[in-house]
Protein backbone atom coordinates (compact mmCIF):
# COMPACT_ATOMS: atom_id res chain seq x y z
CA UNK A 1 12.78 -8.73 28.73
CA UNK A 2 16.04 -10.63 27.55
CA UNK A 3 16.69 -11.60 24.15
CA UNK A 4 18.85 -13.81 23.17
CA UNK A 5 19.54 -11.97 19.86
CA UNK A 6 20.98 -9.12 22.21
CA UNK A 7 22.77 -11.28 24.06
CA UNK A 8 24.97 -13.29 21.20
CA UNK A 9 25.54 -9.38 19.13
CA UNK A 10 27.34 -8.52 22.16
CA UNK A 11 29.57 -11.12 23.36
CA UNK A 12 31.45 -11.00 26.33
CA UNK A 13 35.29 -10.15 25.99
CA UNK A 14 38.10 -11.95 27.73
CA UNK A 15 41.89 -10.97 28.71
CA UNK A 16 43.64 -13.72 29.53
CA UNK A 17 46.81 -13.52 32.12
CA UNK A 18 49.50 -15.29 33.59
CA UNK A 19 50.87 -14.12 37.05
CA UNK A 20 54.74 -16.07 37.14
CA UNK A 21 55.37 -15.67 40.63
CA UNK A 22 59.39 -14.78 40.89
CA UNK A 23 59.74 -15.30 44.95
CA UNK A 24 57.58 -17.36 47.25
CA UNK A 25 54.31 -16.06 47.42
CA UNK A 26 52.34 -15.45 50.87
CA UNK A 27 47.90 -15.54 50.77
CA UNK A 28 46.88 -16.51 53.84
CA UNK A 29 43.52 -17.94 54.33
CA UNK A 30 41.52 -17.23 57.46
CA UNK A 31 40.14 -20.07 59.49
CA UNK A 32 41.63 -22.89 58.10
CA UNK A 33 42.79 -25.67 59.98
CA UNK A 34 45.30 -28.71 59.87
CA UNK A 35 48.59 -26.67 59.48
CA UNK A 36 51.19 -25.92 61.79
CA UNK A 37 51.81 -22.16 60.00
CA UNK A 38 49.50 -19.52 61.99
CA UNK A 39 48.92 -17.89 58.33
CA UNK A 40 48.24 -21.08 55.78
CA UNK A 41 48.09 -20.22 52.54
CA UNK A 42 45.18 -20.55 50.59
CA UNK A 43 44.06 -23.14 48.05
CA UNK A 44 41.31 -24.83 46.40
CA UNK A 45 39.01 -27.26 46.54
CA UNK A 46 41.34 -29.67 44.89
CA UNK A 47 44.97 -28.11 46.58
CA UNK A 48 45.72 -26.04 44.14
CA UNK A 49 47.38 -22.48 45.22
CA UNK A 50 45.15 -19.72 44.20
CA UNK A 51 45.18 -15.88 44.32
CA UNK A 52 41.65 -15.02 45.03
CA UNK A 53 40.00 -12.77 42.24
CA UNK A 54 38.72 -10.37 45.21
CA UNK A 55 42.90 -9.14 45.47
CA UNK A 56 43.75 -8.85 42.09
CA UNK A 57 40.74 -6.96 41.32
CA UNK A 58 41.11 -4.86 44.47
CA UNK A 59 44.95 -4.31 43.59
CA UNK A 60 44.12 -3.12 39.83
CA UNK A 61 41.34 -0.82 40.78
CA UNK A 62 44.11 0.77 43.09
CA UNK A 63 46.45 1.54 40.45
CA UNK A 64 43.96 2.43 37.54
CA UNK A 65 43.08 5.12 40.30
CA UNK A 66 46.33 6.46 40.84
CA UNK A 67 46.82 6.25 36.91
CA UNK A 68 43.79 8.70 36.42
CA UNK A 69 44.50 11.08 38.92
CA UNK A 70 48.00 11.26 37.82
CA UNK A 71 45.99 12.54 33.68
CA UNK A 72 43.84 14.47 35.60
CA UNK A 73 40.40 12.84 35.91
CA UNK A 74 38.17 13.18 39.05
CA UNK A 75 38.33 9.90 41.35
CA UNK A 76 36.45 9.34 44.20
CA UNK A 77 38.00 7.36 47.02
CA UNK A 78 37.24 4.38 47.64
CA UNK A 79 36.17 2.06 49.12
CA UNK A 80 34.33 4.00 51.56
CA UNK A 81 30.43 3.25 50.21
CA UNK A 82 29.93 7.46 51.50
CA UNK A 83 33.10 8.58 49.56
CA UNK A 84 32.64 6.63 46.48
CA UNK A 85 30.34 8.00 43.60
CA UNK A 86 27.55 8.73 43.46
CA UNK A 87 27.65 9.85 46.70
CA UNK A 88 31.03 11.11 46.45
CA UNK A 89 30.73 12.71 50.29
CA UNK A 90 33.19 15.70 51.29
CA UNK A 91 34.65 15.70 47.92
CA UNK A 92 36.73 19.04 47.01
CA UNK A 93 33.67 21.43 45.46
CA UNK A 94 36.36 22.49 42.39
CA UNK A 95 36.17 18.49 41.29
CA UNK A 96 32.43 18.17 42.36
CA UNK A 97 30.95 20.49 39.45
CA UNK A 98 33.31 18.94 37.07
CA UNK A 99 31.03 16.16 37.45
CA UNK A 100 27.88 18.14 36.65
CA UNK A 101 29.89 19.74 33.72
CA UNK A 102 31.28 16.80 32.02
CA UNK A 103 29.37 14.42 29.95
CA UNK A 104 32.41 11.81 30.30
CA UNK A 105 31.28 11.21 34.10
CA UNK A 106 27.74 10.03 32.67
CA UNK A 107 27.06 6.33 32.27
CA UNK A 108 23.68 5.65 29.84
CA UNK A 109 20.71 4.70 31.82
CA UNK A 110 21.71 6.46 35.03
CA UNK A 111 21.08 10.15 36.01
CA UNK A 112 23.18 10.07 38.13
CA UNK A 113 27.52 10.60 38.14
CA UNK A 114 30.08 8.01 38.02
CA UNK A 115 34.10 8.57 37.91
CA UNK A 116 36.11 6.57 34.95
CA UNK A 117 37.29 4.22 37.62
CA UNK A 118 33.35 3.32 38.97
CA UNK A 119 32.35 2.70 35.64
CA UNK A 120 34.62 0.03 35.33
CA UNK A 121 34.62 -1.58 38.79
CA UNK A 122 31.64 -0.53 39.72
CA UNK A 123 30.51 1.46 42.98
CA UNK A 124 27.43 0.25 45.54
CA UNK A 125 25.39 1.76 43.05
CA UNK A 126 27.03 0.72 39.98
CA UNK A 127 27.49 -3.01 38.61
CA UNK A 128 31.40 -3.74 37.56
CA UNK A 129 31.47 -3.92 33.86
CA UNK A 130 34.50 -6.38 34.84
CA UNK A 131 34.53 -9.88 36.09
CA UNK A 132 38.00 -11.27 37.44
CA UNK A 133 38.44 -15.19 37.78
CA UNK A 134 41.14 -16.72 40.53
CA UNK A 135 44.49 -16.76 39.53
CA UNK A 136 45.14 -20.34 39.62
CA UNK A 137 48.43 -22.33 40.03
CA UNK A 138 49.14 -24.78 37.44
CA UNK A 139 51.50 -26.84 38.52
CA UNK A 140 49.92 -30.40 40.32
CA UNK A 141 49.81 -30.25 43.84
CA UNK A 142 51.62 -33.27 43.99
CA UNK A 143 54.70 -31.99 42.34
CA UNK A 144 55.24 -29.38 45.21
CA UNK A 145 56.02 -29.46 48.99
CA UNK A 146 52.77 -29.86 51.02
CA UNK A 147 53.73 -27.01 53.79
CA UNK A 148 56.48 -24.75 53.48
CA UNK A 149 56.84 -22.78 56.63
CA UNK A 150 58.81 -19.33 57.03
CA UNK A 151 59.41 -18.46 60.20
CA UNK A 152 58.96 -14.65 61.30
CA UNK A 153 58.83 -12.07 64.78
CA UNK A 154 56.68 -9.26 65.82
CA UNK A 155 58.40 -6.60 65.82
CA UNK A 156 57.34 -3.61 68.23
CA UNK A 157 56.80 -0.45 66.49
CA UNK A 158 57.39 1.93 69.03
CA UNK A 159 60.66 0.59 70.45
CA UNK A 160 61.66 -0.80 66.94
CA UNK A 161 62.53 -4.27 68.41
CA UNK A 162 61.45 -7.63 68.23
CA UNK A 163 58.45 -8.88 71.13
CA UNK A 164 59.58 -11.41 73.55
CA UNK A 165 57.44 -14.82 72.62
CA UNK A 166 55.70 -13.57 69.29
CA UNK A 167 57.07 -16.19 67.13
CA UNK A 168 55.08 -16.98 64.21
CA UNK A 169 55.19 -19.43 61.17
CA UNK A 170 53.74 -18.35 57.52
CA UNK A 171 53.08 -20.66 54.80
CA UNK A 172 54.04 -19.50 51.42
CA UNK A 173 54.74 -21.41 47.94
CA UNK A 174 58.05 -22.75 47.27
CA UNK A 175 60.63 -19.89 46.23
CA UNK A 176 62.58 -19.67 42.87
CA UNK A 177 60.41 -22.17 41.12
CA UNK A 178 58.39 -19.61 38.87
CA UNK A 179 54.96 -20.74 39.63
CA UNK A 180 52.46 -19.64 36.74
CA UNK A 181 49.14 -18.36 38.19
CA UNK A 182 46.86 -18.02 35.08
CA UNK A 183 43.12 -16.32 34.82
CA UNK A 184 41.02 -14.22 32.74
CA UNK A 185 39.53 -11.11 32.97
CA UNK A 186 36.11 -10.70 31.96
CA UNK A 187 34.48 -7.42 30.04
CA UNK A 188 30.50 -7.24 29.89
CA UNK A 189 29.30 -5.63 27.32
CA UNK A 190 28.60 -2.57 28.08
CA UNK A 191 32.33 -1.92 30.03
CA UNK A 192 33.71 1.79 28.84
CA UNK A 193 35.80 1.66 25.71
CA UNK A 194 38.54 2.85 27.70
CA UNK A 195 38.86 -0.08 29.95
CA UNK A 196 41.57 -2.14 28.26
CA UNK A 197 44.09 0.60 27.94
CA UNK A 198 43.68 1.42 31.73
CA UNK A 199 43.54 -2.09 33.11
CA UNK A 200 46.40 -3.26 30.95
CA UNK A 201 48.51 -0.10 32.07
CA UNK A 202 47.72 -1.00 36.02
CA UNK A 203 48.54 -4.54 35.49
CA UNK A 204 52.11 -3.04 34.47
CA UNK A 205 52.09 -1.56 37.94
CA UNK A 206 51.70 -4.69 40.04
CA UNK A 207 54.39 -5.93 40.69
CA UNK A 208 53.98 -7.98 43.71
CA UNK A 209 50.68 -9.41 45.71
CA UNK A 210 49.99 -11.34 48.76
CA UNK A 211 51.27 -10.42 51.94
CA UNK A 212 54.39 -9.68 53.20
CA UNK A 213 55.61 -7.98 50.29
CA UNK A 214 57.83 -5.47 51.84
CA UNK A 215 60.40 -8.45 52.94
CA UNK A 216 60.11 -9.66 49.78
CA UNK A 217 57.50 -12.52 49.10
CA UNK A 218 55.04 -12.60 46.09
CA UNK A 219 57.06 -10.71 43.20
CA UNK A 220 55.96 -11.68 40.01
CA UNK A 221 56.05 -10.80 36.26
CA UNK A 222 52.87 -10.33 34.02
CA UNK A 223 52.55 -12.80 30.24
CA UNK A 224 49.63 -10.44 29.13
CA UNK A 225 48.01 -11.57 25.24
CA UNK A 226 49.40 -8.96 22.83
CA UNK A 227 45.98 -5.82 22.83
CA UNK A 228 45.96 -3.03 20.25
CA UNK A 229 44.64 -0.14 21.83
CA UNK A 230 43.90 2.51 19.66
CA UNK A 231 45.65 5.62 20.12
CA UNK A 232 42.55 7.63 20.29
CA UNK A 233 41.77 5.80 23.44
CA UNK A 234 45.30 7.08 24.81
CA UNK A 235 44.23 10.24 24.01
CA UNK A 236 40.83 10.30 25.36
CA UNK A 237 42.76 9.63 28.94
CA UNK A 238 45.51 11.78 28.59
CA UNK A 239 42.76 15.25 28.27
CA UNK A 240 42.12 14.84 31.56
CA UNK A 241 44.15 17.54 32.50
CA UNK A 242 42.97 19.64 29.69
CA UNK A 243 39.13 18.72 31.51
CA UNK A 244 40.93 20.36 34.85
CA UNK A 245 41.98 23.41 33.39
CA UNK A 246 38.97 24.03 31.70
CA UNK A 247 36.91 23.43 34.64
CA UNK A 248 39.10 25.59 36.45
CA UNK A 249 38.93 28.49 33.84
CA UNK A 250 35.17 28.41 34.32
């Protein structure tokens, strides 16, 4: 049963952030009809441009996994549903009894083992103890172009060349105008205390999103809200390696 006591003592917490998009940004949206790119970008209901929650939250669950393999945690690689926890299939058997060993891979209520990344994304068997919202642009869609097109080639990988008759048009946002895409970020909860310090130090590692980044669309800077983590938090991360060793002394 739900009480709404429980609910109100433990409020929901929200991050707030502002994507300002430093090149012209490329999101293409599958299906849609009525433009002459063959990638349009997408939008919402009301023509706004949007980065869709599903890629930021994607993106940042990348780099908060690179983050804690790089302090020396046990990840398990996702987003396979077999190699992800609890499951966790042919994971190295030197990081699979760390899990066993280690009451920081425990979440409360479950019996079973969950990595520091899972138990703030979530895994197939694991809610996400974070919600992301749409990045959202704020400018009117009136005050922009309504198609900008940028032309591009296939380009044939074995012979390094461009194909014959593989012309193709992308629509992106205008360039140089530094768009603002704002959104929150959404902790439940019950979302580890460690959360903030990793998802703010990931956000510091995306530096681009969309497609075509390697040419140089979507390259942004972050406006986060000012967060005081508390050093012991940066601590509690930075034993991970200290966890390895000792596992490894065992």
């Amino acid at each position: 049963m739900i009480y709404l006591q429980d609910l109100l003592s433990n409020p929901v917490e929200t991050i707030s952030l502002t994507a300002v998009i430093d090149t012209a940004l490329c999101v293409g949206a599958g299906g849609s009809s009525g433009s002459l790119a063959d990638k349009p970008i997408v939008r919402t209901a009301d023509n706004k441009l949007l980065i869709p929650a599903s890629q930021l939250k994607g993106r940042l669950r990348h780099e908060c996994e690179k983050l804690a393999r790089g302090l020396g945690w046990a990840i398990c690689q996702a987003p396979n549903p077999q190699t992800m926890c609890p499951q966790r299939a042919d994971f190295p058997d030197n990081e699979a009894r760390r899990f066993q060993r280690d009451e920081d891979y425990r979440v409360a209520g479950d019996n079973r083992y969950h990595c520091l990344i899972c138990q703030i994304f979530g895994n197939p068997a694991l809610p996400s103890r974070v919600i992301f919202d749409d990045l959202i642009c704020q400018e009117e869609p009136e005050n922009l172009p309504s198609e900008v097109l940028r032309p591009g080639v296939t380009i044939n990988r074995r012979r390094h060349t461009a194909e014959e008759k593989k012309l193709y048009f992308l629509e992106t946002s205008p360039a140089n105008v530094q768009l603002k895409f704002t959104g929150d970020i959404h902790l439940q909860p019950n979302y580890p205390f460690y959360a903030k310090a990793l998802i703010l130090a990931g956000l510091h590692h995306i530096n681009a999103l969309g497609g075509s980044k390697s040419v140089g669309l979507g390259w942004l800077k972050w406006e986060l809200p000012s967060i005081q983590v508390d050093e012991s938090v940066w601590n509690y991360l930075a034993k991970g390696g200290a966890n390895e060793a000792h596992s490894t002394g065992n």
